[in-house]
N, C-alpha and C. Protein backbone atom coordinates (compact mmCIF):
# COMPACT_ATOMS: atom_id res chain seq x y z
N UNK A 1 0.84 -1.19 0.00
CA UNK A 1 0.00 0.00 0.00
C UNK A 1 0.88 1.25 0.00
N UNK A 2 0.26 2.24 -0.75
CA UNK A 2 1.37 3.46 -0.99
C UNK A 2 1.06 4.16 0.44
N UNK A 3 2.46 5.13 0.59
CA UNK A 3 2.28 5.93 1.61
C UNK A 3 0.96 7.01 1.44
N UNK A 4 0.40 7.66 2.28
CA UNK A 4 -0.51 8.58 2.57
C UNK A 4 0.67 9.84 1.65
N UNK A 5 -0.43 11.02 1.22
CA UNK A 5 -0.07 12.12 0.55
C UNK A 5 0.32 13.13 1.94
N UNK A 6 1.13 14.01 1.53
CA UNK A 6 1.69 14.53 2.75
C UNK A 6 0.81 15.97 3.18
N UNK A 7 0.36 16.18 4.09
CA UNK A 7 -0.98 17.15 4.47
C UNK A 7 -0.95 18.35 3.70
N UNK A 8 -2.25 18.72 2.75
CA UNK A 8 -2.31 20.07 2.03
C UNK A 8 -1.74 19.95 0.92
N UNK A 9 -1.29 18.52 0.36
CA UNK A 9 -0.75 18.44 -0.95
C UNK A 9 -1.82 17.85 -1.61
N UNK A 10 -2.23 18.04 -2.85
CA UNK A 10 -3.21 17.10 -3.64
C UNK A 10 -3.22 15.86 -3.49
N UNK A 11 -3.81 15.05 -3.51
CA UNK A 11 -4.06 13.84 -3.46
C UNK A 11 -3.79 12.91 -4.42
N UNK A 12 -2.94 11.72 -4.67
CA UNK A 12 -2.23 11.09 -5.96
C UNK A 12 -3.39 10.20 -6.40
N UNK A 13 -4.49 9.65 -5.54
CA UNK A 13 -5.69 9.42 -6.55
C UNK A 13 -6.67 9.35 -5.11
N UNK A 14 -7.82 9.43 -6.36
CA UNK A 14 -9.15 9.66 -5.65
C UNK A 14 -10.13 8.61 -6.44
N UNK A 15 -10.55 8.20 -5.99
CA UNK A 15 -12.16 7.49 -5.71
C UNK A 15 -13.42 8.12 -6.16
N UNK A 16 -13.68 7.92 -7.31
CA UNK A 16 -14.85 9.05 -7.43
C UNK A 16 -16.62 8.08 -7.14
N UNK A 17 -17.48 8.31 -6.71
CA UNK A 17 -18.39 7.18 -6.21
C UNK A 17 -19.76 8.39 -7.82
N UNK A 18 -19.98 7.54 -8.50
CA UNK A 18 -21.06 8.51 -9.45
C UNK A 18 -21.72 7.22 -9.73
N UNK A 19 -22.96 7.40 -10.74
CA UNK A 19 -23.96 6.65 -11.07
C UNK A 19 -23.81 5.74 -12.46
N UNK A 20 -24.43 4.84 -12.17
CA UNK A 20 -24.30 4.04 -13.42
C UNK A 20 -25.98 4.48 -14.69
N UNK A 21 -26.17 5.31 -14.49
CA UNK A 21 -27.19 6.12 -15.43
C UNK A 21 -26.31 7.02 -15.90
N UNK A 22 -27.07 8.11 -16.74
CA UNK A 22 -26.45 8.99 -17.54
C UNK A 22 -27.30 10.50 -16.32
N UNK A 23 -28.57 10.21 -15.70
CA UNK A 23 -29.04 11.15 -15.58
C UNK A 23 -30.23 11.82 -16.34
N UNK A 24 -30.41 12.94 -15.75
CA UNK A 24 -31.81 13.50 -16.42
C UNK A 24 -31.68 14.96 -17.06
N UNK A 25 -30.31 15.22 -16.54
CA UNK A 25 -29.71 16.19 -17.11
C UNK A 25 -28.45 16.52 -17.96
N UNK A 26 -27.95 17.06 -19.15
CA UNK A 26 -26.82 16.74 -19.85
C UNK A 26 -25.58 17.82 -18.22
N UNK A 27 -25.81 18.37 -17.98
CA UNK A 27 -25.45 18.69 -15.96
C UNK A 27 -23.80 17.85 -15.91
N UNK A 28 -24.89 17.11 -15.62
CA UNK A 28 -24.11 15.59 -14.91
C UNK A 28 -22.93 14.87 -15.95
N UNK A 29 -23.96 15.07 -16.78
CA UNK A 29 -22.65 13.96 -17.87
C UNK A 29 -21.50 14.95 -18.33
N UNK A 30 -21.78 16.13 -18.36
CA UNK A 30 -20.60 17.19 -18.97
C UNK A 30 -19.50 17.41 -17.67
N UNK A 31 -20.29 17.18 -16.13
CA UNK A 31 -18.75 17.69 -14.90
C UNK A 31 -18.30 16.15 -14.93
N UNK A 32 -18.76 14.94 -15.40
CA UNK A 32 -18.46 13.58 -15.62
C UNK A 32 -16.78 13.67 -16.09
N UNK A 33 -17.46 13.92 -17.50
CA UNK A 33 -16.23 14.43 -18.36
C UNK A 33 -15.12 15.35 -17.68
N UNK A 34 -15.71 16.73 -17.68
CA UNK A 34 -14.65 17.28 -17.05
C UNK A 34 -13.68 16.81 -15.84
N UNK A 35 -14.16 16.18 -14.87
CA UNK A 35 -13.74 15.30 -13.75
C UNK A 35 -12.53 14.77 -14.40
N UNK A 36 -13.08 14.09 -15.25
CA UNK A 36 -12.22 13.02 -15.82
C UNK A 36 -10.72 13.36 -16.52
N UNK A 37 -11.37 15.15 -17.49
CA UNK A 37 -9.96 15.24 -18.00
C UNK A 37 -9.18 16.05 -16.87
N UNK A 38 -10.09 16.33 -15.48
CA UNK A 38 -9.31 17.53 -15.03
C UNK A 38 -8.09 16.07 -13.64
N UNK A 39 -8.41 14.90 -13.80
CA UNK A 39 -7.81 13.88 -13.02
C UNK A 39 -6.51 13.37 -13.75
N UNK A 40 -7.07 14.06 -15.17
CA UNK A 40 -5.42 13.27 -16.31
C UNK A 40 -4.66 14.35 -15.94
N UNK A 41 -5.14 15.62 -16.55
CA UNK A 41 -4.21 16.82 -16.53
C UNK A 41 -3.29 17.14 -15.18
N UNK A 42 -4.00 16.37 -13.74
CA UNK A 42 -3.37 16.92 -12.89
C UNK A 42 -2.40 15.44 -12.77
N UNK A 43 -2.27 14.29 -13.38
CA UNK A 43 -1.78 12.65 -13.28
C UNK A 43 -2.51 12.44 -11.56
N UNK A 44 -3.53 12.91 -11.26
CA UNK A 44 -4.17 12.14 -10.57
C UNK A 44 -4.71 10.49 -10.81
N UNK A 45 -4.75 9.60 -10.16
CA UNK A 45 -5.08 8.21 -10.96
C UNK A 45 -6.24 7.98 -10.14
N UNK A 46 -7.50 7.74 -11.03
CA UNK A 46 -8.81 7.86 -10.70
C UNK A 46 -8.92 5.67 -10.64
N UNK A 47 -9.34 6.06 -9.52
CA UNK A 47 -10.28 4.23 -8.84
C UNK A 47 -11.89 4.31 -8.60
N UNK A 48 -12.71 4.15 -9.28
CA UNK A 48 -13.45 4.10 -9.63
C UNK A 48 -14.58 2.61 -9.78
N UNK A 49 -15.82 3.02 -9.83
CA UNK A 49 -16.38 1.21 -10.13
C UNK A 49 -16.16 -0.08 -11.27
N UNK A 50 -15.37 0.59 -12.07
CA UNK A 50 -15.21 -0.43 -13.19
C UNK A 50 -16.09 -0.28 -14.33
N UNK A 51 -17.20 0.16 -14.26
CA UNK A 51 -18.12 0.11 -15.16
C UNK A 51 -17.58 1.09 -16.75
N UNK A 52 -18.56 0.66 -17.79
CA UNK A 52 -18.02 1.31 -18.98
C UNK A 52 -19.71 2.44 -19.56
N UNK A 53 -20.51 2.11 -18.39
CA UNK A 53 -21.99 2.32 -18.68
C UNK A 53 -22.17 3.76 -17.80
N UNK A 54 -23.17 4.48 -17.95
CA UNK A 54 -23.25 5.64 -17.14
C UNK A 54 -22.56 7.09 -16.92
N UNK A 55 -22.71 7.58 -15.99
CA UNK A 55 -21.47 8.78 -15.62
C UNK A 55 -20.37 7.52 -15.39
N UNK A 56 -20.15 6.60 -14.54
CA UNK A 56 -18.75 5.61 -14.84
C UNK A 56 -18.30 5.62 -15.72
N UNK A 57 -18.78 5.66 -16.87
CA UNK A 57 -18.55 5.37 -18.13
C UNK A 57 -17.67 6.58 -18.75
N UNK A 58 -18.43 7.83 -19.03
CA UNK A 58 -17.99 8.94 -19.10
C UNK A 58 -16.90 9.37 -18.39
N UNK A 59 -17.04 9.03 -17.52
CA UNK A 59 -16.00 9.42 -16.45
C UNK A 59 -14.52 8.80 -16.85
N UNK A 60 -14.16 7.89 -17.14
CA UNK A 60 -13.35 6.90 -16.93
C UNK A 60 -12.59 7.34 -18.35
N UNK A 61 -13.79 7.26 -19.62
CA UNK A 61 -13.62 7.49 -20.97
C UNK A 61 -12.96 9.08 -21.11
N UNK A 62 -13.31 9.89 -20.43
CA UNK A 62 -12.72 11.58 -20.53
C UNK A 62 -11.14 11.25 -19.73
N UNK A 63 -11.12 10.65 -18.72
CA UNK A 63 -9.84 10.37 -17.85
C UNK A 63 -8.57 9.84 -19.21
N UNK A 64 -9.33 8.42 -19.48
CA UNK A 64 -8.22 8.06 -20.53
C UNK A 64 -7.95 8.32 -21.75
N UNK A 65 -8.85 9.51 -22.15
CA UNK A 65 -8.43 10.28 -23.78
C UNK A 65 -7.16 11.53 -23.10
N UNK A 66 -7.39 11.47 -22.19
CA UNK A 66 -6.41 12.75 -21.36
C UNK A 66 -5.17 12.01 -21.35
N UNK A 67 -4.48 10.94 -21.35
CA UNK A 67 -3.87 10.02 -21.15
C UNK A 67 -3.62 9.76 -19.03
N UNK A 68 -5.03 9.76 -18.64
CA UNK A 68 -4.58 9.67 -17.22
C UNK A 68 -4.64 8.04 -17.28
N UNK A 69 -4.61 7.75 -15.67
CA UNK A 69 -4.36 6.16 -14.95
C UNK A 69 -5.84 6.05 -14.49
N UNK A 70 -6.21 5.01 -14.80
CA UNK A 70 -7.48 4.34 -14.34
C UNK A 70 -8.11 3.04 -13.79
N UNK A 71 -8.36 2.62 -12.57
CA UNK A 71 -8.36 1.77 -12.15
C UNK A 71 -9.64 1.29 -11.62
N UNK A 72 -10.12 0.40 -12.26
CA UNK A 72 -11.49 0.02 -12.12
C UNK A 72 -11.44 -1.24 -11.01
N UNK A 73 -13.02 -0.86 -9.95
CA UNK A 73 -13.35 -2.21 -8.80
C UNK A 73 -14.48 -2.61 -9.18
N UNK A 74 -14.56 -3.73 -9.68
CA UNK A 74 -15.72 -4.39 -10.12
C UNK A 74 -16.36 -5.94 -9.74
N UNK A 75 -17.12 -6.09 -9.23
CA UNK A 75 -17.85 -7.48 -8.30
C UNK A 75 -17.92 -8.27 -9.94
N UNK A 76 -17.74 -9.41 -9.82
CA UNK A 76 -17.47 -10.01 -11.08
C UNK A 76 -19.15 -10.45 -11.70
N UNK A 77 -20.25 -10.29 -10.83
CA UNK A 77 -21.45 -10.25 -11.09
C UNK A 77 -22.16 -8.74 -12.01
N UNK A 78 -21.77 -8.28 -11.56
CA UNK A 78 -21.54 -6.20 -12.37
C UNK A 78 -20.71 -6.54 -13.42
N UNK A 79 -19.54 -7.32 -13.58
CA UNK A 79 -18.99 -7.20 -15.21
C UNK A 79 -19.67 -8.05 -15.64
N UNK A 80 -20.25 -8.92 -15.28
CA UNK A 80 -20.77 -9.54 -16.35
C UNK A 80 -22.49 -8.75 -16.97
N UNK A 81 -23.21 -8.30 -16.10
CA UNK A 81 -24.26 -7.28 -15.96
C UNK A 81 -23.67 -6.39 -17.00
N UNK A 82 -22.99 -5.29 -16.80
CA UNK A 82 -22.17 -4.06 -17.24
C UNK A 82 -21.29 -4.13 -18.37
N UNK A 83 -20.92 -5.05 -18.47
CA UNK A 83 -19.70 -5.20 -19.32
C UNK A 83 -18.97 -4.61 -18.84
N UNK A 84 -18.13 -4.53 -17.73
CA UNK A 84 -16.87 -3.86 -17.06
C UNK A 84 -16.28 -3.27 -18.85
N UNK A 85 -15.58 -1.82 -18.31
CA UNK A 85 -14.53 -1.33 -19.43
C UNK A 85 -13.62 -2.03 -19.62
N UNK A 86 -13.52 -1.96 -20.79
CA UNK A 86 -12.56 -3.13 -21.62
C UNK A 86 -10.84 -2.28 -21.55
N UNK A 87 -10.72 -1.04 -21.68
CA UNK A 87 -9.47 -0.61 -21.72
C UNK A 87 -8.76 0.20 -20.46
N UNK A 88 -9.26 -0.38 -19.43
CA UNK A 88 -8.75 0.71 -18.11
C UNK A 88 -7.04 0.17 -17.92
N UNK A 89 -6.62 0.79 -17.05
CA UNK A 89 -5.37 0.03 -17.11
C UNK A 89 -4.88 -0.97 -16.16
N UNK A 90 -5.91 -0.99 -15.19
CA UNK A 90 -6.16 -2.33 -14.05
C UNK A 90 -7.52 -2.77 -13.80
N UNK A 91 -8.03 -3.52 -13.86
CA UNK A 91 -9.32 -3.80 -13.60
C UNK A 91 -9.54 -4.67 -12.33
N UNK A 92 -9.94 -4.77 -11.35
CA UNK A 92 -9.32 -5.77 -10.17
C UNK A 92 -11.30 -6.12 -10.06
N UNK A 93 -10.95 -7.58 -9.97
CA UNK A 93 -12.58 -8.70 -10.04
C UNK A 93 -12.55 -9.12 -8.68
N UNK A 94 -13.73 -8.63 -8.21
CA UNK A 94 -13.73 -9.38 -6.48
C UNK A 94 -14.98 -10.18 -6.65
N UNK A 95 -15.38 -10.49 -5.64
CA UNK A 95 -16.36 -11.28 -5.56
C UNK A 95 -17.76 -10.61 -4.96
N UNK A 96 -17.60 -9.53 -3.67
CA UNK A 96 -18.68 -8.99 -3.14
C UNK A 96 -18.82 -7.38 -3.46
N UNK A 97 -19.66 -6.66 -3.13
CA UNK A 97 -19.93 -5.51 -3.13
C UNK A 97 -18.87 -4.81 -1.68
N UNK A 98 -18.71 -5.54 -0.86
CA UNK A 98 -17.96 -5.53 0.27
C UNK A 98 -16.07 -5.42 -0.30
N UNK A 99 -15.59 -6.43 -0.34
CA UNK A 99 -14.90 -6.46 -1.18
C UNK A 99 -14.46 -5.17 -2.48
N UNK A 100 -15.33 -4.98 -2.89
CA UNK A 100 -14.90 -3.58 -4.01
C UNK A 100 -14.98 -2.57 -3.04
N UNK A 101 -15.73 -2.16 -2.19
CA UNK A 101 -15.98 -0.63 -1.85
C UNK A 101 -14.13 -0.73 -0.79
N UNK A 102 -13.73 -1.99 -0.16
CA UNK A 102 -12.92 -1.85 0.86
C UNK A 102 -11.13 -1.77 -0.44
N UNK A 103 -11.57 -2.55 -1.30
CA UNK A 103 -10.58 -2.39 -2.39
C UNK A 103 -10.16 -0.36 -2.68
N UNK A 104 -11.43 0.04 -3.08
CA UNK A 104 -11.52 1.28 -3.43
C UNK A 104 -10.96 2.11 -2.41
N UNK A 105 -11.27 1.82 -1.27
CA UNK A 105 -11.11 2.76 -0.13
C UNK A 105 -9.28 2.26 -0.24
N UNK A 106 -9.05 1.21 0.02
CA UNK A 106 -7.29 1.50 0.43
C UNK A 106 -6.76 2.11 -0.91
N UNK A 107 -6.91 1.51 -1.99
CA UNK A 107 -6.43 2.38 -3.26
C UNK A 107 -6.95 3.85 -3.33
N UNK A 108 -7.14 4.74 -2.77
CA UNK A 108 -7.62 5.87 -2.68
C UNK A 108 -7.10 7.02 -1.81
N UNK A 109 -6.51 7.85 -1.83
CA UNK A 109 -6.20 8.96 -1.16
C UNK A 109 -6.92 9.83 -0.64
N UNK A 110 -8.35 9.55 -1.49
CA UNK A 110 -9.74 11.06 -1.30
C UNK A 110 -10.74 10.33 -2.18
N UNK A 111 -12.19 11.10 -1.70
CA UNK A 111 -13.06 10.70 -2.26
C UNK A 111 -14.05 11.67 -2.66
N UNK A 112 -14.80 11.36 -4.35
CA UNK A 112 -15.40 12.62 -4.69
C UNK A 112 -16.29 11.85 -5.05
N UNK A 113 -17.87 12.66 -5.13
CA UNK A 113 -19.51 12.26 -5.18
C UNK A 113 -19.81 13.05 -6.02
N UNK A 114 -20.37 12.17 -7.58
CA UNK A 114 -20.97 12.85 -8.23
C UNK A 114 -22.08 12.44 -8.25
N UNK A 115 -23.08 12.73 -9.47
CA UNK A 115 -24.69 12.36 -8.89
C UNK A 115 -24.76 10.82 -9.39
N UNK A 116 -25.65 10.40 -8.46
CA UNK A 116 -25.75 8.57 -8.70
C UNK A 116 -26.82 8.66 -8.14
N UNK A 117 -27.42 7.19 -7.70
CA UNK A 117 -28.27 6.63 -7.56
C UNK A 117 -28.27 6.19 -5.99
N UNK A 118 -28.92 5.12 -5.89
CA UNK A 118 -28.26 4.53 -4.05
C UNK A 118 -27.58 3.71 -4.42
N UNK A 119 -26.97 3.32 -5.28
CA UNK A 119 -25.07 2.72 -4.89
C UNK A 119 -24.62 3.88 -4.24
N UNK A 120 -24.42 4.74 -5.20
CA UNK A 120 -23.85 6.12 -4.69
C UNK A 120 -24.13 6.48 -3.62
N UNK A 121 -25.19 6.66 -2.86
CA UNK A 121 -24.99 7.67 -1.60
C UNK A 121 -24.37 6.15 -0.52
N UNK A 122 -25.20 4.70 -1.24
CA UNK A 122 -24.56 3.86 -0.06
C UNK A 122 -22.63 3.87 0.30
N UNK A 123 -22.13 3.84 -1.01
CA UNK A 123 -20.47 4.25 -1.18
C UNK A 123 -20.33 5.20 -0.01
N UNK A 124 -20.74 6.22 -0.41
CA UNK A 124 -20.69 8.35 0.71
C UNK A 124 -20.65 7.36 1.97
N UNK A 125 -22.19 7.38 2.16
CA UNK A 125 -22.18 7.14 3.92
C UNK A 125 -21.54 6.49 4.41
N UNK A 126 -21.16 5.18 3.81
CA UNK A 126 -19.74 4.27 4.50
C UNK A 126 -18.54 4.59 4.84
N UNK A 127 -18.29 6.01 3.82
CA UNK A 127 -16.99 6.19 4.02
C UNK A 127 -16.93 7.22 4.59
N UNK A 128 -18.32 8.10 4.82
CA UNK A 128 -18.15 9.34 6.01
C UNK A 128 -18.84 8.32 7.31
N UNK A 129 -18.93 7.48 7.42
CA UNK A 129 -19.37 6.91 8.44
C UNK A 129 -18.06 6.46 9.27
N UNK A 130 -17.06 5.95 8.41
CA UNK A 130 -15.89 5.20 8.75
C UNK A 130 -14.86 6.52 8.95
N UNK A 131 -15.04 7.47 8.39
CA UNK A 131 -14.74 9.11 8.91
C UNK A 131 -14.96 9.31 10.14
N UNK A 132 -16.05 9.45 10.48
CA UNK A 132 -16.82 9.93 11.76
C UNK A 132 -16.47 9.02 12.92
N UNK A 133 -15.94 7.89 12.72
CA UNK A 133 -15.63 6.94 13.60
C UNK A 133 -13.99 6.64 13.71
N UNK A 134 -13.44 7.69 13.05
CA UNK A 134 -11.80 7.66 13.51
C UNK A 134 -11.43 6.51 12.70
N UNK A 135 -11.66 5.86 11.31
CA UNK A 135 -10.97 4.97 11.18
C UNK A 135 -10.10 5.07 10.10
N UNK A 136 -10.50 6.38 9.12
CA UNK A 136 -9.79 6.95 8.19
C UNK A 136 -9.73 8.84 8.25
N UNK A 137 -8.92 9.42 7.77
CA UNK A 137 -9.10 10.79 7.97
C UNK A 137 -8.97 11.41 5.98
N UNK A 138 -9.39 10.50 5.18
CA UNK A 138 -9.13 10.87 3.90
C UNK A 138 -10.60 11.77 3.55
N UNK A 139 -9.90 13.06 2.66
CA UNK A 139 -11.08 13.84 2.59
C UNK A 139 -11.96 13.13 1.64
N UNK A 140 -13.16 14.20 1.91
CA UNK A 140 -14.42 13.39 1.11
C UNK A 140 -15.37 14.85 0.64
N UNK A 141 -15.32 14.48 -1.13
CA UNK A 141 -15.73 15.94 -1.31
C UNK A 141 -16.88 15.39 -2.24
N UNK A 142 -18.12 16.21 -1.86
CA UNK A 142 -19.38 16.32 -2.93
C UNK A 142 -18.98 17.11 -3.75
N UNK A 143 -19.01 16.49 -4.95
CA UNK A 143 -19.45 17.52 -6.69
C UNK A 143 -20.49 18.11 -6.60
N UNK A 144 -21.32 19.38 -6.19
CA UNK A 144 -22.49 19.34 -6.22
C UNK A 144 -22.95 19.90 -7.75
N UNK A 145 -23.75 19.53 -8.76
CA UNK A 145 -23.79 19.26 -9.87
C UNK A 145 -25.65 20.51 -10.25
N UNK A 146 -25.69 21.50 -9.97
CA UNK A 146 -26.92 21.88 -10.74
C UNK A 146 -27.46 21.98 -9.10
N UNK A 147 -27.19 21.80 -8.31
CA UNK A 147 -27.85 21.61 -6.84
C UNK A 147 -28.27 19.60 -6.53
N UNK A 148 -28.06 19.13 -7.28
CA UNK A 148 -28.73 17.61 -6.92
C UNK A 148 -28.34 17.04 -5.92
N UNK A 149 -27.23 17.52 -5.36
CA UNK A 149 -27.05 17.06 -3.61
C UNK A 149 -27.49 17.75 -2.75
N UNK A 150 -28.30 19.29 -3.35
CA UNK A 150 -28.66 19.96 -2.20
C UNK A 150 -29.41 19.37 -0.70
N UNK A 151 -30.45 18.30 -1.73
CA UNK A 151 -31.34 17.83 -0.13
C UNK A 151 -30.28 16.79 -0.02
N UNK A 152 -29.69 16.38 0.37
CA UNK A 152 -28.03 15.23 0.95
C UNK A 152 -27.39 16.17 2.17
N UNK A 153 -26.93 17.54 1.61
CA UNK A 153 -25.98 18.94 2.56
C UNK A 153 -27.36 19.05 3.83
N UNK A 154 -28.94 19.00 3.20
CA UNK A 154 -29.99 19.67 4.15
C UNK A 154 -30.23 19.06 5.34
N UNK A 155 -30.04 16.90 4.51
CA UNK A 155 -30.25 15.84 5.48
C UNK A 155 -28.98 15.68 6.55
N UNK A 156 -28.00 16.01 6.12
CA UNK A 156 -26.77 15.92 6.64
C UNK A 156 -27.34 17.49 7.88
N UNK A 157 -27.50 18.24 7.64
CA UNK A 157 -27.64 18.92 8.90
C UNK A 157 -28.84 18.63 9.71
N UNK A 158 -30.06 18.70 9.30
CA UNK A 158 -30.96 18.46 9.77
C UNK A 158 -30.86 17.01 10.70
N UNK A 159 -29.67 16.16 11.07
CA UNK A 159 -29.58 15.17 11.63
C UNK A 159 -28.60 15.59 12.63
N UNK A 160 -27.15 16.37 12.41
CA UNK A 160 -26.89 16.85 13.35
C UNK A 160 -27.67 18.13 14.37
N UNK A 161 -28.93 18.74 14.00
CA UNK A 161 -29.94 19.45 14.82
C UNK A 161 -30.57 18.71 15.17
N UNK A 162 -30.78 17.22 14.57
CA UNK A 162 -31.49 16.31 15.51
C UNK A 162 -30.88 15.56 16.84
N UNK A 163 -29.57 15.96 16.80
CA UNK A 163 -28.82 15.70 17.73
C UNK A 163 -28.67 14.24 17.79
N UNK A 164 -27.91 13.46 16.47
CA UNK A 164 -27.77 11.83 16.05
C UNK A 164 -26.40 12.57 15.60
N UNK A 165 -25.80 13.59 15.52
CA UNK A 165 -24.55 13.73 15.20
C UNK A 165 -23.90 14.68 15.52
N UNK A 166 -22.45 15.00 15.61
CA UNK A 166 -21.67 16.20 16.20
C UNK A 166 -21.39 17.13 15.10
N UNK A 167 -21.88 18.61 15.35
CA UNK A 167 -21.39 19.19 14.41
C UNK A 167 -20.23 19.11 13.93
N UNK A 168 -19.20 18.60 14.43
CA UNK A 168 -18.04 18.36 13.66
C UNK A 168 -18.17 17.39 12.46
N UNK A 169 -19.00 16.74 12.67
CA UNK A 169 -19.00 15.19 11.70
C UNK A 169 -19.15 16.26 10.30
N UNK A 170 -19.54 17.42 9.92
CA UNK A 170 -19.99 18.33 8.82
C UNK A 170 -18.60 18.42 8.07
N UNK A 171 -17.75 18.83 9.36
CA UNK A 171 -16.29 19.24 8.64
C UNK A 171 -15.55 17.69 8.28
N UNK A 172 -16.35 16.94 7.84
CA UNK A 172 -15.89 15.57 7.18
C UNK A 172 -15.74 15.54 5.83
N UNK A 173 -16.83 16.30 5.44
CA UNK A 173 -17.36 16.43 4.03
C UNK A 173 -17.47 17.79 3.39
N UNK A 174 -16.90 18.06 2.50
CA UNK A 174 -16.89 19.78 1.86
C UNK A 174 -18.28 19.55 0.48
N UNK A 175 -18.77 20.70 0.19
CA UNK A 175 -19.53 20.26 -0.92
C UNK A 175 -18.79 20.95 -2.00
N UNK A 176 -18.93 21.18 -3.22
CA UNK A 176 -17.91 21.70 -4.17
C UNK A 176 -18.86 22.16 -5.16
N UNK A 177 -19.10 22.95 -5.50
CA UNK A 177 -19.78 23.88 -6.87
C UNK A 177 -19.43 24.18 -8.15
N UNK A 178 -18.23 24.36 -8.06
CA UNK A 178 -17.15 24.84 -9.24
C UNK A 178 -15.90 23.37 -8.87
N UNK A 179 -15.95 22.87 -10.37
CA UNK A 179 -14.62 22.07 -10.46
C UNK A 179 -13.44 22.60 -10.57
N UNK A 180 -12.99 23.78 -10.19
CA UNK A 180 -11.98 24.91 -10.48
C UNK A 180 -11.53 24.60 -8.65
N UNK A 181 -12.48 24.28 -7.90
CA UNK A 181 -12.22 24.52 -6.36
C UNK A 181 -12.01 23.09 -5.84
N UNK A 182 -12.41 21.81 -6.39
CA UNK A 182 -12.08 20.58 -5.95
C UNK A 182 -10.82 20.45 -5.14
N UNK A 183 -9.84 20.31 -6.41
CA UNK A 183 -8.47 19.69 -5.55
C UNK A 183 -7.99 20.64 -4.37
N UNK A 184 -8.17 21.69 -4.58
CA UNK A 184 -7.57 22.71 -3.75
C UNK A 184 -8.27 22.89 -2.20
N UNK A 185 -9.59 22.26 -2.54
CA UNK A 185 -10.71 22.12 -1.21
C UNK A 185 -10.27 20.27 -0.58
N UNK A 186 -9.88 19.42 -1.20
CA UNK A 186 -9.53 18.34 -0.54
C UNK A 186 -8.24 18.45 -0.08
N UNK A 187 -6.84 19.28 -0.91
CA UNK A 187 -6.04 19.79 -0.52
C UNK A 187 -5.87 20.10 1.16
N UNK A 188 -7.21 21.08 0.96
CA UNK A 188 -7.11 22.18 2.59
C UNK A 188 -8.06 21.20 3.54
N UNK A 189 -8.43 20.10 3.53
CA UNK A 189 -9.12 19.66 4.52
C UNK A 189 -8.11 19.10 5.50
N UNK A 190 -8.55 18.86 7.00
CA UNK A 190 -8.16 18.49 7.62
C UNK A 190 -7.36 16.98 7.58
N UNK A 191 -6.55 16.53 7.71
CA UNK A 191 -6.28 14.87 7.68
C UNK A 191 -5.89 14.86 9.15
N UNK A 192 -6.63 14.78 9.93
CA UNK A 192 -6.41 13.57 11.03
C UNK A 192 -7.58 12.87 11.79
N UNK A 193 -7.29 11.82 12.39
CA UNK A 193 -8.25 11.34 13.02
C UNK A 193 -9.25 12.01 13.69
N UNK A 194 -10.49 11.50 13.70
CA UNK A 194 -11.80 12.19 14.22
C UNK A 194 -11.44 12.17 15.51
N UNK A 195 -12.84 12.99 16.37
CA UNK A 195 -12.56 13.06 17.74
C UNK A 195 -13.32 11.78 18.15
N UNK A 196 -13.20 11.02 19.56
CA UNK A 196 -14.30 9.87 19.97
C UNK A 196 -15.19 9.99 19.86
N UNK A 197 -16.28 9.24 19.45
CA UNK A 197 -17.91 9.46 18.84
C UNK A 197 -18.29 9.49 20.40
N UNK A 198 -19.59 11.11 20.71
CA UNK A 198 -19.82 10.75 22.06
C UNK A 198 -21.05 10.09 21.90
N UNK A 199 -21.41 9.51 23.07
CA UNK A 199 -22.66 8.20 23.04
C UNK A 199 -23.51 9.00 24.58
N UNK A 200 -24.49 8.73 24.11
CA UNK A 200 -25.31 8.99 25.25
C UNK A 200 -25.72 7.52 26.38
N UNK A 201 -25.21 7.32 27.07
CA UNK A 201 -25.27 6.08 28.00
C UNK A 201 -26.29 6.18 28.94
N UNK A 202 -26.81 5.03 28.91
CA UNK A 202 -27.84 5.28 30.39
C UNK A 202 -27.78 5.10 31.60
């Protein structure tokens, strides 16, 4: 496993968690793309689901016309479903959905959310969950795309006012508007371990 990136430096690859649709808006499929060439241009090496279908698809396809690195996690039940991409430059076949997301996470330096489906937000919450619980300190940034994560930023607070979470758990996750501000916003996030989750005991 490679060493960790050294604090406030860009990140040598990221994890992007997006949808295996195209969407309802051309939105989505155009910051897809851009994502993709703006991960070659910087030799960021994008790990990703494997897929060749969807924003995955797009995504992966803009990365490697850029000449970036691409590394697909794919449950060998999904390539056969999907047709996993035929030209990435690693493709790694597991067996569970378990298995790929924990693959993704160690190959990964940072993690970015574009719009998906519930694979997608299930990917997010695991890995701001495993955030919030001190077990990784790698940033985790929403694409927000046209507003389509807006109600995600609303639920995410409206749960820490419900008092099920610490306002800190917020500074886990940045949301991002402009792809001009990404790297430079996972850049400036914090990397270290969370504080102890407090528990209300009886």
């Amino acid at each position: 496993m490679n060493s960790p990136p050294v604090p406030g430096s860009p990140p040598r690859s990221i994890c992007v968690f997006c949808g295996a649709r195209f969407g309802n808006t051309p939105a989505a499929r155009q910051q897809a793309a851009r994502l993709g060439e703006l991960l070659a241009r910087e030799k960021v090496t994008l790990v990703y689901g494997g897929g060749g279908v969807g924003l995955m698809g797009v995504l992966a396809n803009a990365a490697l016309d850029g000449g970036g690195r691409v590394v697909g996690i794919i449950p060998r039940f999904l390539l056969e479903r999907e047709a996993g991409h035929p030209e990435l430059h690693e493709t790694v076949v597991v067996e569970t959905m378990h298995q790929r997301k924990l693959q993704m996470f160690e190959r990964s330096d940072a993690f970015v959310i574009l719009p998906g489906g519930i694979g997608t937000l299930e990917e997010f919450f695991e890995v701001l969950s495993w955030r919030t619980l001190g077990l990784h300190a790698k940033p985790i940034a929403i694409l927000d795309v046209d507003g389509y994560w807006a109600p995600l930023a609303a639920l995410l607070r409206g749960v820490v006012e419900g008092g099920f979470a610490a306002p800190s758990h917020l500074d886990h996750v940045v949301f991002v508007k402009d792809l001009r501000q990404l790297l430079p916003a996972l850049a400036a996030m914090p990397q270290v371990p969370g504080e102890e989750k407090e528990l209300d005991r009886l």
